[in-house]
Protein backbone atom coordinates (compact mmCIF):
# COMPACT_ATOMS: atom_id res chain seq x y z
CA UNK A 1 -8.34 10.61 -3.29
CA UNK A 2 -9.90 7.62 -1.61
CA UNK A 3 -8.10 4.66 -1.22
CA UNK A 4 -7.74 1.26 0.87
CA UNK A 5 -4.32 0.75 2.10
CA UNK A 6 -3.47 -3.06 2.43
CA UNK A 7 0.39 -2.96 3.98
CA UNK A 8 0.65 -5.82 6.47
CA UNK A 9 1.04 -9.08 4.47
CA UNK A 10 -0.42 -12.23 6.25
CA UNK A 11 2.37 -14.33 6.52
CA UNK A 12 0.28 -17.18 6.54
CA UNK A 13 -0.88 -17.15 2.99
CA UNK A 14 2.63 -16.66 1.79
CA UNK A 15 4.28 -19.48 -0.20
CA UNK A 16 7.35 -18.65 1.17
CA UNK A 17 8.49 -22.54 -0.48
CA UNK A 18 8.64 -21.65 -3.82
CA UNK A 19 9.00 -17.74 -3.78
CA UNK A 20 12.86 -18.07 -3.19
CA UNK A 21 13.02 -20.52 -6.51
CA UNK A 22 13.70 -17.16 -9.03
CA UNK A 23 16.08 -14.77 -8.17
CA UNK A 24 14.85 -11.51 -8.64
CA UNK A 25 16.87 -9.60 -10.85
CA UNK A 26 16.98 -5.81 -10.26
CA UNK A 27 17.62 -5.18 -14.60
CA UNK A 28 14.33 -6.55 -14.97
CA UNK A 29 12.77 -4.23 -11.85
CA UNK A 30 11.69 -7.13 -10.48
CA UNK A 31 9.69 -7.32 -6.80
CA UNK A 32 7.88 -10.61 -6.79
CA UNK A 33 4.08 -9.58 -4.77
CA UNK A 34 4.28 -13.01 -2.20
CA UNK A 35 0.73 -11.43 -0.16
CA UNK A 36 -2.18 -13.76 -1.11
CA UNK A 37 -4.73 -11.25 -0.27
CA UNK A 38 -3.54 -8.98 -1.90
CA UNK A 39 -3.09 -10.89 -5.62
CA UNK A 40 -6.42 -12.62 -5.11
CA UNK A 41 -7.92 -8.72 -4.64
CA UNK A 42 -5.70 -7.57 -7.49
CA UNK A 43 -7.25 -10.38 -9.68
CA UNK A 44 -10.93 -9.51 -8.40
CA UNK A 45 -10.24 -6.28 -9.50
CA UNK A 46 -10.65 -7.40 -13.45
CA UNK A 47 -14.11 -7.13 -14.59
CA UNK A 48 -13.74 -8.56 -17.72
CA UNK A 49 -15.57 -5.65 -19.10
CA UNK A 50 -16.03 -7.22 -22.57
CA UNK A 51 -18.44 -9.26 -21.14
CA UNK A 52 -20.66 -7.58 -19.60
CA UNK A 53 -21.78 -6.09 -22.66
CA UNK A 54 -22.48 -9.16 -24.69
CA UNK A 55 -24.07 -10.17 -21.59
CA UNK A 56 -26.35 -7.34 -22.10
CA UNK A 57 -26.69 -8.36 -25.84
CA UNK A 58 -27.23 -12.23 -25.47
CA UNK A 59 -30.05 -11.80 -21.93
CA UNK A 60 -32.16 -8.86 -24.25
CA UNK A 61 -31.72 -6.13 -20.63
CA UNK A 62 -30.16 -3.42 -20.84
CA UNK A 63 -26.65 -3.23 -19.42
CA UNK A 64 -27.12 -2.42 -15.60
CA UNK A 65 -25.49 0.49 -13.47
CA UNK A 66 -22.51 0.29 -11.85
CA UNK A 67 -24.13 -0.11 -8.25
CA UNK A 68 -23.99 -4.11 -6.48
CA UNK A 69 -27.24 -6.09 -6.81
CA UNK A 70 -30.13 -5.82 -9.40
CA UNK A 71 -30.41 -3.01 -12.14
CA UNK A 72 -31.53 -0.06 -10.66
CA UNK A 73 -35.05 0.28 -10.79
CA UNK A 74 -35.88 -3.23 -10.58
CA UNK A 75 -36.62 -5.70 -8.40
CA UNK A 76 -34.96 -9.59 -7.87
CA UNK A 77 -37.60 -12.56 -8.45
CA UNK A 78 -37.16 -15.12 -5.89
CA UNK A 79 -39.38 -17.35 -7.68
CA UNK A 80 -37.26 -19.90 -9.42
CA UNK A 81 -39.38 -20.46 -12.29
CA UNK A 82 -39.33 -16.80 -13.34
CA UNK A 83 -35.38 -17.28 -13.39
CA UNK A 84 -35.30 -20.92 -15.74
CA UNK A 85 -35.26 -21.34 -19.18
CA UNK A 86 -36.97 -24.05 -20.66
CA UNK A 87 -33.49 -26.20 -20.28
CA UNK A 88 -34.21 -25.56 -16.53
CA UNK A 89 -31.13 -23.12 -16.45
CA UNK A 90 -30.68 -19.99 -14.76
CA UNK A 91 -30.42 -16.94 -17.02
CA UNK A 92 -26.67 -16.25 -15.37
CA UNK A 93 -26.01 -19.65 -16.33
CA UNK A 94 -27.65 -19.05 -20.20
CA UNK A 95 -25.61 -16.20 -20.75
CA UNK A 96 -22.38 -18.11 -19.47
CA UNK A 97 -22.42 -20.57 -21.61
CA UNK A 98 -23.32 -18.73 -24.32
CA UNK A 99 -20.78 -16.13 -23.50
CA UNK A 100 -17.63 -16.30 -25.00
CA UNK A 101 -14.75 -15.89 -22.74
CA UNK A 102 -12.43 -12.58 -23.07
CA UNK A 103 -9.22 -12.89 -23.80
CA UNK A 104 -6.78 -11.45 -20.83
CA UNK A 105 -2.89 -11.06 -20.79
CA UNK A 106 -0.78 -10.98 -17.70
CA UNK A 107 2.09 -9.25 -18.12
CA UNK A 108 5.06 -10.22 -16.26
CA UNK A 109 3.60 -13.47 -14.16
CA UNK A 110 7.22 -14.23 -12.56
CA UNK A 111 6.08 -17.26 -10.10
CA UNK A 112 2.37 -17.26 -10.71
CA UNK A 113 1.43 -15.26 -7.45
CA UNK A 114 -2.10 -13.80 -10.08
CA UNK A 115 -1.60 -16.56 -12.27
CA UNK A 116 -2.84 -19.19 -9.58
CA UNK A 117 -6.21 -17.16 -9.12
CA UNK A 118 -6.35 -15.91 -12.83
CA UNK A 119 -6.84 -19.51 -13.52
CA UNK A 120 -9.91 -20.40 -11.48
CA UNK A 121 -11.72 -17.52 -13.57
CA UNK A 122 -14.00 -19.26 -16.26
CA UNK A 123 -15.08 -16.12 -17.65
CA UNK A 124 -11.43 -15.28 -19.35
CA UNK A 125 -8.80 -16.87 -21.86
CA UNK A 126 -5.73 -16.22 -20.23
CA UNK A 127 -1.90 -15.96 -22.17
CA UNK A 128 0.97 -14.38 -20.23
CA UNK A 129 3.87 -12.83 -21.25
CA UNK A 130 7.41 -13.02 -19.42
CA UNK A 131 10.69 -11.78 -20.53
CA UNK A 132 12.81 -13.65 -17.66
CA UNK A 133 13.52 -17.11 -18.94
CA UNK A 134 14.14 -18.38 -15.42
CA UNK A 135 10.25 -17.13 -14.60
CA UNK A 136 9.34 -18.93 -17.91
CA UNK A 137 10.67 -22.52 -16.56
CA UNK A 138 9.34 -21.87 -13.37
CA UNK A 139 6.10 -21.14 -14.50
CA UNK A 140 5.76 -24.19 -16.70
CA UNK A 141 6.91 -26.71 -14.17
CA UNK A 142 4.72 -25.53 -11.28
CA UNK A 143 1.26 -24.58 -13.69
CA UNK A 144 -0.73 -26.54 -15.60
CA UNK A 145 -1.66 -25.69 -18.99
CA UNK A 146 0.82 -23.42 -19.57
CA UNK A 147 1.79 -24.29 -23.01
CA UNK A 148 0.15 -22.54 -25.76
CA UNK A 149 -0.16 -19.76 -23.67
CA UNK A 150 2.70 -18.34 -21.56
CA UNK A 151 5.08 -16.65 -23.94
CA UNK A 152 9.14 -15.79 -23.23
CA UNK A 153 9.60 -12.68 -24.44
CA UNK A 154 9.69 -8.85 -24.16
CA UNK A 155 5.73 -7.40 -24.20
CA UNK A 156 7.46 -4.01 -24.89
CA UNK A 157 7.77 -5.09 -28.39
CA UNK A 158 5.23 -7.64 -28.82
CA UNK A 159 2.99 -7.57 -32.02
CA UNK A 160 -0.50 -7.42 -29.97
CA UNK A 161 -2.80 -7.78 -33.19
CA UNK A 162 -1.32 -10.57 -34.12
CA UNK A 163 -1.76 -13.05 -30.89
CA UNK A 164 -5.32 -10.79 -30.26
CA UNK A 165 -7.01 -10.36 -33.35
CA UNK A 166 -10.06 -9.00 -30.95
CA UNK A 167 -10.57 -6.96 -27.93
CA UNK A 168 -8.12 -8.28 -24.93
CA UNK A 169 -7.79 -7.17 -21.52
CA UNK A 170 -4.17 -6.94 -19.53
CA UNK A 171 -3.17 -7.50 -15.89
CA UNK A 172 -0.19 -7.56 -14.43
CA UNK A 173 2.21 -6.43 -11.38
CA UNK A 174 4.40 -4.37 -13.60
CA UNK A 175 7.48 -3.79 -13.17
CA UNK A 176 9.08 -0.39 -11.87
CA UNK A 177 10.93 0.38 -14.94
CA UNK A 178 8.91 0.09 -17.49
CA UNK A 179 5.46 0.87 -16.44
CA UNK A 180 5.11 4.09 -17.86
CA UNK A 181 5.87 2.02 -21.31
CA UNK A 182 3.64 -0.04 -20.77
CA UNK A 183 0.91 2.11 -20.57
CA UNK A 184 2.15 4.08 -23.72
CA UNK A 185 1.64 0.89 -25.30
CA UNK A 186 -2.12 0.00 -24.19
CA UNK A 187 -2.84 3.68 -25.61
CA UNK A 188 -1.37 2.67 -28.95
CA UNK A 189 -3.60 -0.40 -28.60
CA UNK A 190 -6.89 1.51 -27.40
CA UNK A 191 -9.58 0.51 -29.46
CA UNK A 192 -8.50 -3.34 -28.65
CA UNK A 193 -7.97 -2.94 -24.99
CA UNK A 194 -10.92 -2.64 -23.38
CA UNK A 195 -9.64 -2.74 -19.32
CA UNK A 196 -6.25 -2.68 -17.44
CA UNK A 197 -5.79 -3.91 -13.85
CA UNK A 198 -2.33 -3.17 -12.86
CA UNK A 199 0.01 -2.69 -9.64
CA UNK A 200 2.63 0.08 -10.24
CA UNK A 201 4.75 2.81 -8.22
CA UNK A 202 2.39 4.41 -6.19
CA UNK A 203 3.60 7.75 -7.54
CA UNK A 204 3.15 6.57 -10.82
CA UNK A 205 -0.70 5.47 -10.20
CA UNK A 206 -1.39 8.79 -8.91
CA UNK A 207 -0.42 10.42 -11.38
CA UNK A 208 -2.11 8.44 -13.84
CA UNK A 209 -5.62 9.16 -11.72
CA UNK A 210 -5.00 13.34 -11.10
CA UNK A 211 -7.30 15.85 -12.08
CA UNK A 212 -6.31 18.44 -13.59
CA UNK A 213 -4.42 21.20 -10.92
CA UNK A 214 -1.97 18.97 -9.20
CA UNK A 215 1.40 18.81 -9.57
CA UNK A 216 1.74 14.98 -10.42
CA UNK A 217 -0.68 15.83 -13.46
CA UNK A 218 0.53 15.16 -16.09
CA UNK A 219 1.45 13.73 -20.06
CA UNK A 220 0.46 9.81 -19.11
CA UNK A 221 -2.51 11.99 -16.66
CA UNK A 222 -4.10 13.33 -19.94
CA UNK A 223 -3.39 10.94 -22.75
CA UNK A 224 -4.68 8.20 -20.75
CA UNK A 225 -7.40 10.07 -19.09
CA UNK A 226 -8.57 10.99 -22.89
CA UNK A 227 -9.37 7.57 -24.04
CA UNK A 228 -9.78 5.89 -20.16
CA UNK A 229 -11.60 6.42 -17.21
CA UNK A 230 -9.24 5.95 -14.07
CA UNK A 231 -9.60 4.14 -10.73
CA UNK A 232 -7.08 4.43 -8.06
CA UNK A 233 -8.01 1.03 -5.84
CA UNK A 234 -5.90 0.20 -3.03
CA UNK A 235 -2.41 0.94 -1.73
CA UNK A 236 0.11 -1.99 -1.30
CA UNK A 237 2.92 -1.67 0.99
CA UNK A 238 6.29 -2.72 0.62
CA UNK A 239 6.59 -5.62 2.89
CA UNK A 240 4.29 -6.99 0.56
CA UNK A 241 6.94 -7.91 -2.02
CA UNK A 242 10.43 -9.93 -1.81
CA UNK A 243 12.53 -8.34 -2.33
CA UNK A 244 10.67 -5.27 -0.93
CA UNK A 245 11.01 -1.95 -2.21
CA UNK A 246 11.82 0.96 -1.27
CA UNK A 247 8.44 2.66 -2.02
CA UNK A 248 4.64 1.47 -1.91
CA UNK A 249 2.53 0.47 -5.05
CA UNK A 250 -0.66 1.00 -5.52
CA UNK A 251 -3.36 -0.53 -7.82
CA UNK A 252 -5.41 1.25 -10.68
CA UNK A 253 -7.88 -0.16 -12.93
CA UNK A 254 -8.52 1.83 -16.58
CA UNK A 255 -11.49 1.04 -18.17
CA UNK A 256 -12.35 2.14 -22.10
CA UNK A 257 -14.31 4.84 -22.00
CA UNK A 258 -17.63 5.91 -24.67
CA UNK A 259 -15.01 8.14 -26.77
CA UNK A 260 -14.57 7.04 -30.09
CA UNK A 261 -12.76 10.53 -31.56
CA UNK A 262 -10.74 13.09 -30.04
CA UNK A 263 -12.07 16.10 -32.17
CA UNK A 264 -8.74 17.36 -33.19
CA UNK A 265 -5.83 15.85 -34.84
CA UNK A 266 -4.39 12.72 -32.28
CA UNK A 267 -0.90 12.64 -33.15
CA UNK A 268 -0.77 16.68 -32.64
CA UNK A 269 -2.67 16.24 -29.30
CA UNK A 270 0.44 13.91 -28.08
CA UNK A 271 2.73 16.20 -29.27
CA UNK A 272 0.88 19.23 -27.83
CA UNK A 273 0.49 17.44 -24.49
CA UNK A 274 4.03 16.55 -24.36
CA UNK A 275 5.20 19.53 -25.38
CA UNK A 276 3.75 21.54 -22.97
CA UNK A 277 4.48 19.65 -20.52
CA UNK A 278 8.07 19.45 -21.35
CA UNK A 279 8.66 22.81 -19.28
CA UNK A 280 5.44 21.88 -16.47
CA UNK A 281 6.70 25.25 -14.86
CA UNK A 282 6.51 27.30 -17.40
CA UNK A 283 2.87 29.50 -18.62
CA UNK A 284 2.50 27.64 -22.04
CA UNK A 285 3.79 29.74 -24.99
CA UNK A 286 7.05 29.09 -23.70
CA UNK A 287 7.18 25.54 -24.15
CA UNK A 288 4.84 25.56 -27.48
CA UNK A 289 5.92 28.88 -29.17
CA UNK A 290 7.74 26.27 -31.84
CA UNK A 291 4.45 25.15 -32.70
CA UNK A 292 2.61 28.55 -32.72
CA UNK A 293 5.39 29.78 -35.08
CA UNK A 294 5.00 26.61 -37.31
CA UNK A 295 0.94 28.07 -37.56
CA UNK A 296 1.89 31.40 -38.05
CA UNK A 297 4.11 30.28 -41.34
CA UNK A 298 1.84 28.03 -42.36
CA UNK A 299 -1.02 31.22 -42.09
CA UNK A 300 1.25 34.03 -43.42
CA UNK A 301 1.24 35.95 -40.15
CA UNK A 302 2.91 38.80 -39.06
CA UNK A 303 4.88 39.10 -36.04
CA UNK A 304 2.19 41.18 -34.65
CA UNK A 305 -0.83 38.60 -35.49
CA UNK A 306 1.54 35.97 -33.97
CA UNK A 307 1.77 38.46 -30.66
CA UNK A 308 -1.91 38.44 -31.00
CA UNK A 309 -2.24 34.96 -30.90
CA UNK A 310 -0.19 33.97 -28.05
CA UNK A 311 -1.65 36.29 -26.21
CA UNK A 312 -4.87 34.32 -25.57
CA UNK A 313 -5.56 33.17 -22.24
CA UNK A 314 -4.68 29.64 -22.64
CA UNK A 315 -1.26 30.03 -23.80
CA UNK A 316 -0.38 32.47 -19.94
CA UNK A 317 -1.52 28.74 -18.09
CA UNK A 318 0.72 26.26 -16.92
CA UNK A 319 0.06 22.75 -18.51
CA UNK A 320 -1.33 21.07 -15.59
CA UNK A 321 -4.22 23.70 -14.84
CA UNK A 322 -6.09 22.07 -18.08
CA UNK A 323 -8.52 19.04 -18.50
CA UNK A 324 -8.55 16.43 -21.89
CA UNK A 325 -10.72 18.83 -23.43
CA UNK A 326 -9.15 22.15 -22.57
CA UNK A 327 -5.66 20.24 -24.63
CA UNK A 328 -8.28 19.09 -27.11
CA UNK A 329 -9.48 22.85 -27.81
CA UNK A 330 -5.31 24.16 -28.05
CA UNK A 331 -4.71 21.20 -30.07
CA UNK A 332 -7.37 22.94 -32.40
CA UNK A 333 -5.77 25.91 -31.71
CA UNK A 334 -2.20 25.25 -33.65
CA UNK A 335 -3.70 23.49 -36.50
């Protein structure tokens, strides 16, 4: 797995001032990231996907590839009248204006350390979301503009369709203890959440980017991996953060992917995937023969056809030798 490490924070860009204002509080998992670099890169990181595609919509081209530069096959016109509208605008500048801005969230903010470069983006409608109340006054005494937008509260059980009644993009440093929920939230939210740039556990952002055949694959591996495609970015060491932890973090941007249907039941898919991978080191009709003998009442069976039926080659695998589909087919399976 590639990856850029960035470990060694530059002490200069710290704001070492105002980063001792909050406590951190070790309930809350908190490690407040105090390396410029890195939240300016972390913030970079956010395409703003949304946009690009009424970009595509609004300029009459076809969305481009994901390579730097022009769309592939083309060539850039130098010549500035080719590239002004009657106005005497650019055609970047057309589409901005007539662009709407996507709405982003930043989870967990704490002192602003993405904030600060989260608001010099034009192209996004930022809210936050903080459940420490001494963050909360922080925030709106040192940022402008906050009100309206930054809300105190827990984003665990926030109401999503009712502050974003569109698509929505989150960011955030997340913290340690609840990142796994957090991301078993954006899945119930999937067909609203277009991108997520966030820093987690560095275990826990590998895991979420294995393939298939590695030990950290696993149930967040596959359920995201089904609806998302994955990037692992960088790697962010611990004297990065104040306090600092004990382990690194690591950055990982999901992006929506083209699938619009699973092709088998959803809410059996979770349950198969989390099933199986309830016993990781056992072959699979171990962990699933519940739900193989909840088919084989359902169908009438006999104990032999039930024999007969576990004794397909999926079900002598362990969970982590199979892809999205190879779940999706099993899924299919135990209806």
């Amino acid at each position: 797995m590639a990856e850029q490490a960035i470990g060694i924070p530059d002490k200069k860009s710290y704001l070492c001032a105002d980063m001792m204002e909050v406590r951190a509080k070790k309930a809350l998992g908190q490690h407040f990231l105090t390396d410029q670099k890195v939240a300016r890169a972390i913030v970079d990181a956010l395409h703003a996907t949304g946009r690009v595609g009424i970009a595509s919509e609004i300029s009459g081209h076809p969305r481009p590839d994901k390579r730097e530069g022009p769309a592939a096959g083309c060539k850039e016109d130098s010549s500035d009248e080719a590239s002004r509208d009657g106005r005497g605008r650019s055609e970047a500048e057309a589409i901005s204006e007539a662009m709407p801005t996507l709405p982003v969230l930043e989870v967990g903010p704490g002192m602003g350390v993405l904030t600060q470069y989260l608001q010099e983006r034009s192209d996004i409608d930022l809210k936050l979301i903080e459940i420490d109340s001494e963050s909360v006054e922080y925030l709106l005494s040192h940022f402008q503009g906050m009100q309206g937008r930054l809300m105190e509260g827990d984003f665990l059980t926030l109401k999503l369709e009712k502050i974003f009644p569109e698509k929505f993009a989150i960011i955030g440093n997340f913290p340690y203890n609840i990142s796994s929920q957090i991301f078993f939230k954006v899945l119930d939210y999937k067909d609203s959440i277009p991108e997520v740039v966030g820093m987690v556990q560095k275990e826990v952002a590998e895991r979420i980017a294995e393939k298939p055949g590695s030990k950290t694959y696993g149930i967040l591996s596959v359920l995201l991996q089904a609806w998302y495609d994955i990037e692992y970015l960088f790697t962010v060491g611990s004297g990065c953060f104040a306090p600092p932890p004990k382990v690194e973090s690591a950055v990982i941007r999901l992006t929506r992917n083209s699938r619009t249907a699973l092709g088998c039941d959803e809410a059996l898919f979770k349950t198969v995937v989390k099933t199986a991978f309830g016993q990781r080191r056992k072959m699979m009709r171990n962990p699933l023969k519940p739900l193989a003998n909840a088919k084989a009442a359902r169908e009438g069976w006999s104990d032999a056809e039930l024999s007969a039926f576990l004794a397909q080659p999926v079900f002598s695998q362990r969970p982590e030798r199979l892809s999205v589909e190879d779940f999706v087919a099993l899924t299919n399976l135990l209806v």
